[in-house]
Protein backbone atom coordinates (compact mmCIF):
# COMPACT_ATOMS: atom_id res chain seq x y z
CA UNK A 1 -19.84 25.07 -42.63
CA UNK A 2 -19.82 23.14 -39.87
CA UNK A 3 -21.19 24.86 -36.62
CA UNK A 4 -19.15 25.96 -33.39
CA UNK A 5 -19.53 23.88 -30.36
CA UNK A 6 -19.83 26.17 -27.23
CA UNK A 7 -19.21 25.69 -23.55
CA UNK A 8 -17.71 21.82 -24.56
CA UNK A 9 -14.42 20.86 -22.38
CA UNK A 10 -11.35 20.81 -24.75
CA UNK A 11 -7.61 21.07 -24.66
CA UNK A 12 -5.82 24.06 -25.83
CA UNK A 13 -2.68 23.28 -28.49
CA UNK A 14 -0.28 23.26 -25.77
CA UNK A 15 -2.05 20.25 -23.96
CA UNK A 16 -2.72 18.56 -26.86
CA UNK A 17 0.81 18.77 -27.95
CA UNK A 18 1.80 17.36 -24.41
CA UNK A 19 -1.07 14.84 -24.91
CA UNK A 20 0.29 13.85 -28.91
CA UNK A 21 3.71 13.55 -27.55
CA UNK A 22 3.16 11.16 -24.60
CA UNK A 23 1.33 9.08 -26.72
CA UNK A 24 3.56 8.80 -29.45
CA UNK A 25 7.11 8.03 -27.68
CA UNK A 26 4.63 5.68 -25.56
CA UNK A 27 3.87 4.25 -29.05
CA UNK A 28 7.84 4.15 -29.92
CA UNK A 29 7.12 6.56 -32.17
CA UNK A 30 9.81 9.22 -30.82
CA UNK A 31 9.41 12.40 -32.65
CA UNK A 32 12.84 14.12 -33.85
CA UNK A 33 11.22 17.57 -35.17
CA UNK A 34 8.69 19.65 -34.18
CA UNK A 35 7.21 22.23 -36.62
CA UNK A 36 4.58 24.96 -36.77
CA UNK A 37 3.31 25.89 -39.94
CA UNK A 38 0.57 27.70 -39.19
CA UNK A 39 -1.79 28.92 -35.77
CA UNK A 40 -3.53 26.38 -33.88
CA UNK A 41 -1.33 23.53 -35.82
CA UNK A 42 1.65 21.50 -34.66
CA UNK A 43 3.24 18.79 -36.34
CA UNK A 44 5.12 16.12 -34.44
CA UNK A 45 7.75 14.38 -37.31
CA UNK A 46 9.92 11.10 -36.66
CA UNK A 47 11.31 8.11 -38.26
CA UNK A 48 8.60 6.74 -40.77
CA UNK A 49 5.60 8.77 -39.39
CA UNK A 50 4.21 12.54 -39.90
CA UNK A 51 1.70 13.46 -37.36
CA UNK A 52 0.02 17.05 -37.08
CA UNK A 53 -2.22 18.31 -33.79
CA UNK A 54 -4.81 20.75 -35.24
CA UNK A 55 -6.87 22.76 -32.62
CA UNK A 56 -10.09 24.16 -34.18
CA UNK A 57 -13.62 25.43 -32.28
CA UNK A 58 -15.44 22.47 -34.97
CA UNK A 59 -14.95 19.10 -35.79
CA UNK A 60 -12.13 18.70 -37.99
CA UNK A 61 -13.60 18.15 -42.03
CA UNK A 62 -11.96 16.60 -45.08
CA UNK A 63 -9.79 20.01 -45.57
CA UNK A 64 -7.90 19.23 -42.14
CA UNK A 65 -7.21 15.73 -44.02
CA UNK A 66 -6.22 17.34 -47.29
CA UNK A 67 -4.00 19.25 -45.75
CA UNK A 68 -2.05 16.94 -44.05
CA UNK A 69 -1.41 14.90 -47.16
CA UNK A 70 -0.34 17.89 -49.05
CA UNK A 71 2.09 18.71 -45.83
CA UNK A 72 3.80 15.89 -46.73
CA UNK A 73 6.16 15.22 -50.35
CA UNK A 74 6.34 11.48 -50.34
CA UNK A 75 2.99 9.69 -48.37
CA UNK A 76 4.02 6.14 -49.35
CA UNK A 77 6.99 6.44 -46.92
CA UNK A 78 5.86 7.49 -43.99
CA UNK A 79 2.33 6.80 -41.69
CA UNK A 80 0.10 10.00 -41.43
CA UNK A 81 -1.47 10.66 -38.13
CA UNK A 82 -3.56 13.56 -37.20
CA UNK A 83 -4.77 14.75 -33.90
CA UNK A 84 -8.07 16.51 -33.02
CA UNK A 85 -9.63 18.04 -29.95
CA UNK A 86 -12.73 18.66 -31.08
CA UNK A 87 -13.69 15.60 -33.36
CA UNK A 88 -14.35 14.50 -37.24
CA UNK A 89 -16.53 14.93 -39.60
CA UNK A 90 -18.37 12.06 -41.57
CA UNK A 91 -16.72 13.06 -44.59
CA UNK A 92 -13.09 13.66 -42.46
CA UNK A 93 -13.54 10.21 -41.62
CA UNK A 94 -14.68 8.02 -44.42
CA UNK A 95 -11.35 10.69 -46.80
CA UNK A 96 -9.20 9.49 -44.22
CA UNK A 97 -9.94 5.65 -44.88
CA UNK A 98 -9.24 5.91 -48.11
CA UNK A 99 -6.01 7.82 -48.03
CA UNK A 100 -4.67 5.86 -44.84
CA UNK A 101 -4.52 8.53 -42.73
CA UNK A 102 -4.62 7.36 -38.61
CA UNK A 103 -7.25 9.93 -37.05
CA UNK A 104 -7.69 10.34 -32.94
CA UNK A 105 -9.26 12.11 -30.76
CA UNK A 106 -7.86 13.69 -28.22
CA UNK A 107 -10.07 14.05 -24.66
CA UNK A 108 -10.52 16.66 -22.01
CA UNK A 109 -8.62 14.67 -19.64
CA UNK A 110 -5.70 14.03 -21.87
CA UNK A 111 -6.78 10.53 -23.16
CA UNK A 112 -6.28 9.63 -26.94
CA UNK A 113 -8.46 6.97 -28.74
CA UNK A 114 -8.62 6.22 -32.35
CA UNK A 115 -10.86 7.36 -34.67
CA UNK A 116 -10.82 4.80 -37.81
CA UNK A 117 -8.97 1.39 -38.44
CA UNK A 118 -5.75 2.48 -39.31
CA UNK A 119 -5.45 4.10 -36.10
CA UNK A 120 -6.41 1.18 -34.20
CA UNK A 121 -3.14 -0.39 -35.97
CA UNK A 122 -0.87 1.64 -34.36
CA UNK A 123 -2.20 1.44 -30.67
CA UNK A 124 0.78 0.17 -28.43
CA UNK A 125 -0.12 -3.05 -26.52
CA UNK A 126 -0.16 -1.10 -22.85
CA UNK A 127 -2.68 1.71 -22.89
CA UNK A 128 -1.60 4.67 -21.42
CA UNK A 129 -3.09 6.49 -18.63
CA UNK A 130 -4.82 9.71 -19.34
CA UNK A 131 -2.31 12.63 -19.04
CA UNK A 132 -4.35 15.03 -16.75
CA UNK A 133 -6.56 11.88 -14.93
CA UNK A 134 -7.46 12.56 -11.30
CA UNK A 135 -5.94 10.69 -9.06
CA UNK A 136 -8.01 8.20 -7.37
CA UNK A 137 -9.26 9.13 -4.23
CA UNK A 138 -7.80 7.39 -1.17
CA UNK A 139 -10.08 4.15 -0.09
CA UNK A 140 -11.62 5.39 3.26
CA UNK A 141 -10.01 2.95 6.37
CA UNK A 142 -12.80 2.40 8.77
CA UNK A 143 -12.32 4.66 12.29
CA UNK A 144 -10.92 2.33 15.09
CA UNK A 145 -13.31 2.98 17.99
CA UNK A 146 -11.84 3.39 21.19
CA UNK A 147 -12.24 0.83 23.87
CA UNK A 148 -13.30 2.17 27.16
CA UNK A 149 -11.16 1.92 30.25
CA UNK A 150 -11.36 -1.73 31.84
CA UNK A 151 -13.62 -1.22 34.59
CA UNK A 152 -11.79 -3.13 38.29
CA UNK A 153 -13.32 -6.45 38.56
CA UNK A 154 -14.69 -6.92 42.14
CA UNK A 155 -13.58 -10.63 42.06
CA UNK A 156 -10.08 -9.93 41.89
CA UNK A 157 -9.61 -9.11 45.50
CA UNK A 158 -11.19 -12.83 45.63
CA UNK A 159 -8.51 -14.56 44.30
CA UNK A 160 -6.62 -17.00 46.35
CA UNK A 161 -2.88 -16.64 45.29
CA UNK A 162 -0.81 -20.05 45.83
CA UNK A 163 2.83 -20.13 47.00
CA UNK A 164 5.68 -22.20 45.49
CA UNK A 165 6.23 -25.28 48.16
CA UNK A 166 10.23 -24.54 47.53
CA UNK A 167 10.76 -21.19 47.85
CA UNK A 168 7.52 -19.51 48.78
CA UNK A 169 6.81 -17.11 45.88
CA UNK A 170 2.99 -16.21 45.21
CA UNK A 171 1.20 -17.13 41.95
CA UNK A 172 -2.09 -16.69 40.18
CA UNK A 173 -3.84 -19.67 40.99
CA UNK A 174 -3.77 -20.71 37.29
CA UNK A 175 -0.14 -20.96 37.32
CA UNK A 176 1.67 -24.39 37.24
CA UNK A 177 5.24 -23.57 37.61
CA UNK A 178 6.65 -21.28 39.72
CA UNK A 179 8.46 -18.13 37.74
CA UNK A 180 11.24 -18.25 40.46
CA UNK A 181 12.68 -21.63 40.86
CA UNK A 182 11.01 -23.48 38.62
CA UNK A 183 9.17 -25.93 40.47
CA UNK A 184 5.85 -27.56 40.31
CA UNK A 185 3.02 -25.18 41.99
CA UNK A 186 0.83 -28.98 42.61
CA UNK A 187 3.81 -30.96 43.43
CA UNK A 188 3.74 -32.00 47.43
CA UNK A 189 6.98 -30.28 49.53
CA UNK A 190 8.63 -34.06 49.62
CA UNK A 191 8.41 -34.32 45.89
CA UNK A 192 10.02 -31.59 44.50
CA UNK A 193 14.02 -33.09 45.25
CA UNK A 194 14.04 -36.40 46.12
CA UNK A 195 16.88 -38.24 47.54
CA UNK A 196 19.46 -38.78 44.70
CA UNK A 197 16.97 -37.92 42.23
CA UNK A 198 16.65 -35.10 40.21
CA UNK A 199 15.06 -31.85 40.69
CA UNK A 200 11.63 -31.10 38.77
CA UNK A 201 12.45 -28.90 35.64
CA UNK A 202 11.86 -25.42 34.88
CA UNK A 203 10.12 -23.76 32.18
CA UNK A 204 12.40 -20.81 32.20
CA UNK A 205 16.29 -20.28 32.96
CA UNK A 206 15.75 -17.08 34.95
CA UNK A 207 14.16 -15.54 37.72
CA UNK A 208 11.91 -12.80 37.94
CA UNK A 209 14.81 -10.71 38.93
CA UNK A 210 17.03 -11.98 35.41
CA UNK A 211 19.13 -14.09 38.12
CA UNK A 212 20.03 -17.60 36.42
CA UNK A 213 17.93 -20.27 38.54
CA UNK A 214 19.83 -23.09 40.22
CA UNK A 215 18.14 -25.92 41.55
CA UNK A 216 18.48 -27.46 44.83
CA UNK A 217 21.48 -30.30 45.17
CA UNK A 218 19.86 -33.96 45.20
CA UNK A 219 19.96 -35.27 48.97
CA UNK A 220 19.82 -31.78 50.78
CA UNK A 221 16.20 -30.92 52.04
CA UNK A 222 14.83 -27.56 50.91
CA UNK A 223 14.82 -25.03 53.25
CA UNK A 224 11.03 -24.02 54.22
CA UNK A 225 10.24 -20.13 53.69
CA UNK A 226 10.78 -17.92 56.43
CA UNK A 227 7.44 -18.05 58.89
CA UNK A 228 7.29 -13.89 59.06
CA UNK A 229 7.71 -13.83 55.00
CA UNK A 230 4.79 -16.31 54.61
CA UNK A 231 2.82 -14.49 57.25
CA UNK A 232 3.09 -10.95 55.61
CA UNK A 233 1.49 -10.51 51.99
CA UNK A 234 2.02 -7.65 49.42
CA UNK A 235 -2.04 -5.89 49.23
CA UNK A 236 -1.74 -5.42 45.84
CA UNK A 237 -0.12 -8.29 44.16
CA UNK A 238 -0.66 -11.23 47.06
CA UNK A 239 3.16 -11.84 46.87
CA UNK A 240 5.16 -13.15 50.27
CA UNK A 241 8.25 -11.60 48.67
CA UNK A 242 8.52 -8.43 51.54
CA UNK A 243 11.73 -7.35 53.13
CA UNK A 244 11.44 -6.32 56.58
CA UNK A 245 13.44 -3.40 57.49
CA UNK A 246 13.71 -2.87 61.81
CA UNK A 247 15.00 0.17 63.02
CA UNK A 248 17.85 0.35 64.62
């Protein structure tokens, strides 16, 4: 007799039936007819194969075998497969190789893996994924740290804006065009619209404001900016662009 194996993981029939199943359509093995002939046995029947699922506290010996083969009238028609939670014997296995019965095992997390060679015949080309696998825990993303606040840099009250030589709008010093006519932030007054030549181009079509840019007519001089505009300054930006209201 061969002994009990206590406090080992297994399947109940229920799972393993869910397990046998699975595997089987999987295989392309559909089953048509489900029987059971007895407690702690279900057999799985379908086009050309018989399979059975037999749930025991041992390792299945050459009885479970026997009885399989006498479960079944005509053996040469049809491929034998039996299932097991709990395992073979030596003598379950080598009876089975000579009969050409598939054996598998059937795992605690719902896997199934074959036992002898002709079960390795019939294993489908794309293995299935345990039935009652874990999902994979999630891959830990690394914690964006958060940036301080940017601290004021004492050198910005240093900078020395520049004003546009055509219509008197400040600028970062790095700035080469002006962003609201267009013109050349190094180019002298005299240069920027020559007589009967054209004006200096823009890099952009609109003004700060969205207001399409149109520059000055060839042969007209540009007006200068207004001397109380380019005397007043904005304190937080540097820009001579301040309307002066007057009380009436």
């Amino acid at each position: 007799m061969v002994p009990e194996q206590p406090n080992v993981p297994r399947l109940g029939l229920s799972e393993a039936y869910h397990v046998a199943n699975r595997w089987l359509t999987h295989a392309g093995a559909v089953p048509r007819a489900i029987e059971e002939p007895v407690d702690g046995v279900v057999e799985l029947i379908g086009q050309g194969f018989h399979a059975r699922i037999r749930i025991d506290a041992a390792p299945l010996a050459q009885g479970a075998v026997l009885a399989l083969l006498r479960a079944v009238e005509d053996t040469s028609r049809v491929r034998l497969i039996l299932f097991s939670a709990t395992g073979y014997t030596t003598g379950a296995l080598v009876f089975a190789d000579t009969q050409g019965v598939a054996l598998f095992d059937l795992t605690a997390n719902g896997d199934v893996a074959p036992r002898n060679t002709h079960a390795r015949a019939l294993e489908p080309p794309e293995r299935l994924e345990p039935a009652f696998a874990k999902p994979a825990d999630p891959i830990p993303q690394p914690e964006t740290p958060e940036l301080p606040p940017p601290e004021s840099d004492p050198g910005q009250q240093q900078v020395e804006w520049k004003d546009c030589p055509r219509c008197g709008a400040t600028h970062h010093p790095r700035a080469n065009f002006c962003a609201s006519c267009g013109a050349d932030l190094h180019a002298r007054l005299s240069v920027i619209a020559p007589e009967g030549g054209p004006g200096i181009p823009s890099p952009s079509k609109l003004d700060s404001r969205g207001t399409s840019i149109r520059p000055a007519p060839p042969g007209k001089p540009v007006p200068a900016p207004r001397p109380e505009a380019a005397s007043l300054r904005c304190r937080t930006c540097g820009s001579h662009d301040i309307e002066l209201i007057h009380p009436h």
